[in-house]
Protein backbone atom coordinates (compact mmCIF):
# COMPACT_ATOMS: atom_id res chain seq x y z
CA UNK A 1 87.58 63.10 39.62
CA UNK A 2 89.68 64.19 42.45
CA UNK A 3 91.17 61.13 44.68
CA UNK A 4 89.37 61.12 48.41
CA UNK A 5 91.84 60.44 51.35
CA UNK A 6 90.09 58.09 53.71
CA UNK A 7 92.26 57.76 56.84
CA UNK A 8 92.19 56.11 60.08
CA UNK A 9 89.96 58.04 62.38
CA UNK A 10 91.91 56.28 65.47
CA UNK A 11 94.40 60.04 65.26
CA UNK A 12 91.25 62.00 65.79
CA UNK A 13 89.67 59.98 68.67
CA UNK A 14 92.87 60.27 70.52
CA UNK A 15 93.45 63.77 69.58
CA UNK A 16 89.89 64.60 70.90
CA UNK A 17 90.54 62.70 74.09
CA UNK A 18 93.01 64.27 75.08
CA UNK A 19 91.40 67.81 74.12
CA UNK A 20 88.98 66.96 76.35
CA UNK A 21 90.86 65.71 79.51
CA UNK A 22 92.78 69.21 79.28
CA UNK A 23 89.46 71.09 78.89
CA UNK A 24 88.29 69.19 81.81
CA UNK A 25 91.00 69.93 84.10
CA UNK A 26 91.06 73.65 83.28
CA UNK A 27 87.47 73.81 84.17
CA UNK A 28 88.17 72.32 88.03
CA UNK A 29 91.29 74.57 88.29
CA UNK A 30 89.26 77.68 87.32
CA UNK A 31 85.94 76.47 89.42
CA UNK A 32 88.19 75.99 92.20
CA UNK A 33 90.80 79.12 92.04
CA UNK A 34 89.25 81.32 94.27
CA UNK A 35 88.27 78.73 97.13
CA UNK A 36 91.42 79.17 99.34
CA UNK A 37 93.64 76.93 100.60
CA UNK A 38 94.06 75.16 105.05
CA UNK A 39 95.60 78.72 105.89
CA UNK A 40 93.47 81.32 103.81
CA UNK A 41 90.62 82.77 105.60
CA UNK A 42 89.92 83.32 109.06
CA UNK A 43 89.91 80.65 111.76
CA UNK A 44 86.83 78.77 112.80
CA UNK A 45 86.59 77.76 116.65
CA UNK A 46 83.82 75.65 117.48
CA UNK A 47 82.32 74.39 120.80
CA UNK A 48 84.83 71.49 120.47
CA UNK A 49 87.95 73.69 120.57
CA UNK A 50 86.46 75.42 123.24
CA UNK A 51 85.76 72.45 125.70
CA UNK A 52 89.49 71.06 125.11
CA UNK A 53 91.05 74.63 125.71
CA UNK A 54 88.88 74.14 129.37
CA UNK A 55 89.91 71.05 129.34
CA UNK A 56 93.30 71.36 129.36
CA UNK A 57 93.03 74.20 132.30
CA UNK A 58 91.58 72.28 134.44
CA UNK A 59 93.26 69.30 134.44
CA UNK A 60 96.36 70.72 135.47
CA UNK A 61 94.85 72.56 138.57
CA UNK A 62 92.94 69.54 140.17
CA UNK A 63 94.57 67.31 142.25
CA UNK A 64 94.56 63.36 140.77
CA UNK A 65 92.22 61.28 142.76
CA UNK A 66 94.17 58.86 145.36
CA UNK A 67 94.79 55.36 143.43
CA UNK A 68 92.46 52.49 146.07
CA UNK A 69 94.57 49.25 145.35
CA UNK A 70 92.57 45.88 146.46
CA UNK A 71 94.89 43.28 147.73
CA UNK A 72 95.52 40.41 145.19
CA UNK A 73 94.79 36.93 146.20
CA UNK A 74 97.00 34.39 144.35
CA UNK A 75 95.41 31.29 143.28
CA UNK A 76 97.37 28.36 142.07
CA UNK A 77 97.47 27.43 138.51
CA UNK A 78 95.24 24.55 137.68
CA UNK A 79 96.90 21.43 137.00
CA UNK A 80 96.05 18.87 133.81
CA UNK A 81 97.73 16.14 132.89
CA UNK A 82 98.99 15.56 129.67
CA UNK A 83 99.02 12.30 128.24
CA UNK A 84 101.24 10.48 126.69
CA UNK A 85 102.02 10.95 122.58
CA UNK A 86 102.94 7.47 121.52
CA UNK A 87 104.58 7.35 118.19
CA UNK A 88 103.04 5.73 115.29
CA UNK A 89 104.62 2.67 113.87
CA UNK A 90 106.60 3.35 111.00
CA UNK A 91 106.88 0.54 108.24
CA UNK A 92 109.89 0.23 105.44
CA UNK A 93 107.90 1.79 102.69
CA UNK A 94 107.27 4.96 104.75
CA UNK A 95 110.74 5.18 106.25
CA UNK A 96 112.10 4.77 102.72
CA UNK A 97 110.13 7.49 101.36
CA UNK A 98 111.14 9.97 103.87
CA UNK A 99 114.65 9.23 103.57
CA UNK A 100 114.25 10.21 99.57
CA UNK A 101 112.21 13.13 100.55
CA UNK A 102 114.99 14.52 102.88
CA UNK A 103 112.39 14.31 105.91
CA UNK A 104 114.44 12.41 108.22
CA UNK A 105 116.15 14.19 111.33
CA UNK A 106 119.13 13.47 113.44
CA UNK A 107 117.34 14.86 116.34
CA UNK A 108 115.95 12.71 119.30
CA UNK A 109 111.94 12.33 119.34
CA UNK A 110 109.99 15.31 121.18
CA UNK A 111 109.26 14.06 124.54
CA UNK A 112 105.91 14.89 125.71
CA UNK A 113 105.37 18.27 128.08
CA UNK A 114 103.62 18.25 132.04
């Protein structure tokens, strides 16, 4: 009795895969040969060409229409106040824990803004 080779049929799949995708892409690129490229062919003016070509005539034979300004009436900014931030108290324990966090600052406190 002759000895039967029984190999991994992983070779094959990929082999056929890629087979494939080549097949594949030679079918679009003959499909699509003979389709012409942006510049092939003759050009195709529609009625949207034609109205910006008129367009574009006109607009530089017509006078521009006189600018009406309305006077502007200044009002004065309305006026809120703001109150007061007070600062919360701060205990030991939470000034201590800052300090080991690196959140303290040298700078003064904000000052509130009228």
């Amino acid at each position: 009795m002759g000895a039967e080779r029984r190999g991994n049929p992983f070779g094959w799949i990929l082999l056929g895969f890629a087979v494939g995708v080549l097949a594949t892409f030679g079918v679009i690129l003959f499909l699509t040969a003979g389709l012409g490229g942006y510049d092939e062919g003759p050009e195709m003016r529609t009625a949207a060409d034609d109205a910006a070509a008129a367009a574009i005539g006109t607009a530089s034979a017509a006078p521009a229409p006189r600018k009406i300004e309305t006077p502007v009436v200044a009002t004065p900014p309305a006026t809120t106040d703001v109150p007061d931030r007070e600062t919360p108290p701060v205990d030991a324990q939470m000034a201590d824990d800052a300090a080991a966090s690196g959140m303290t600052s040298r700078a003064s406190p904000d000052r509130p803004t009228r």
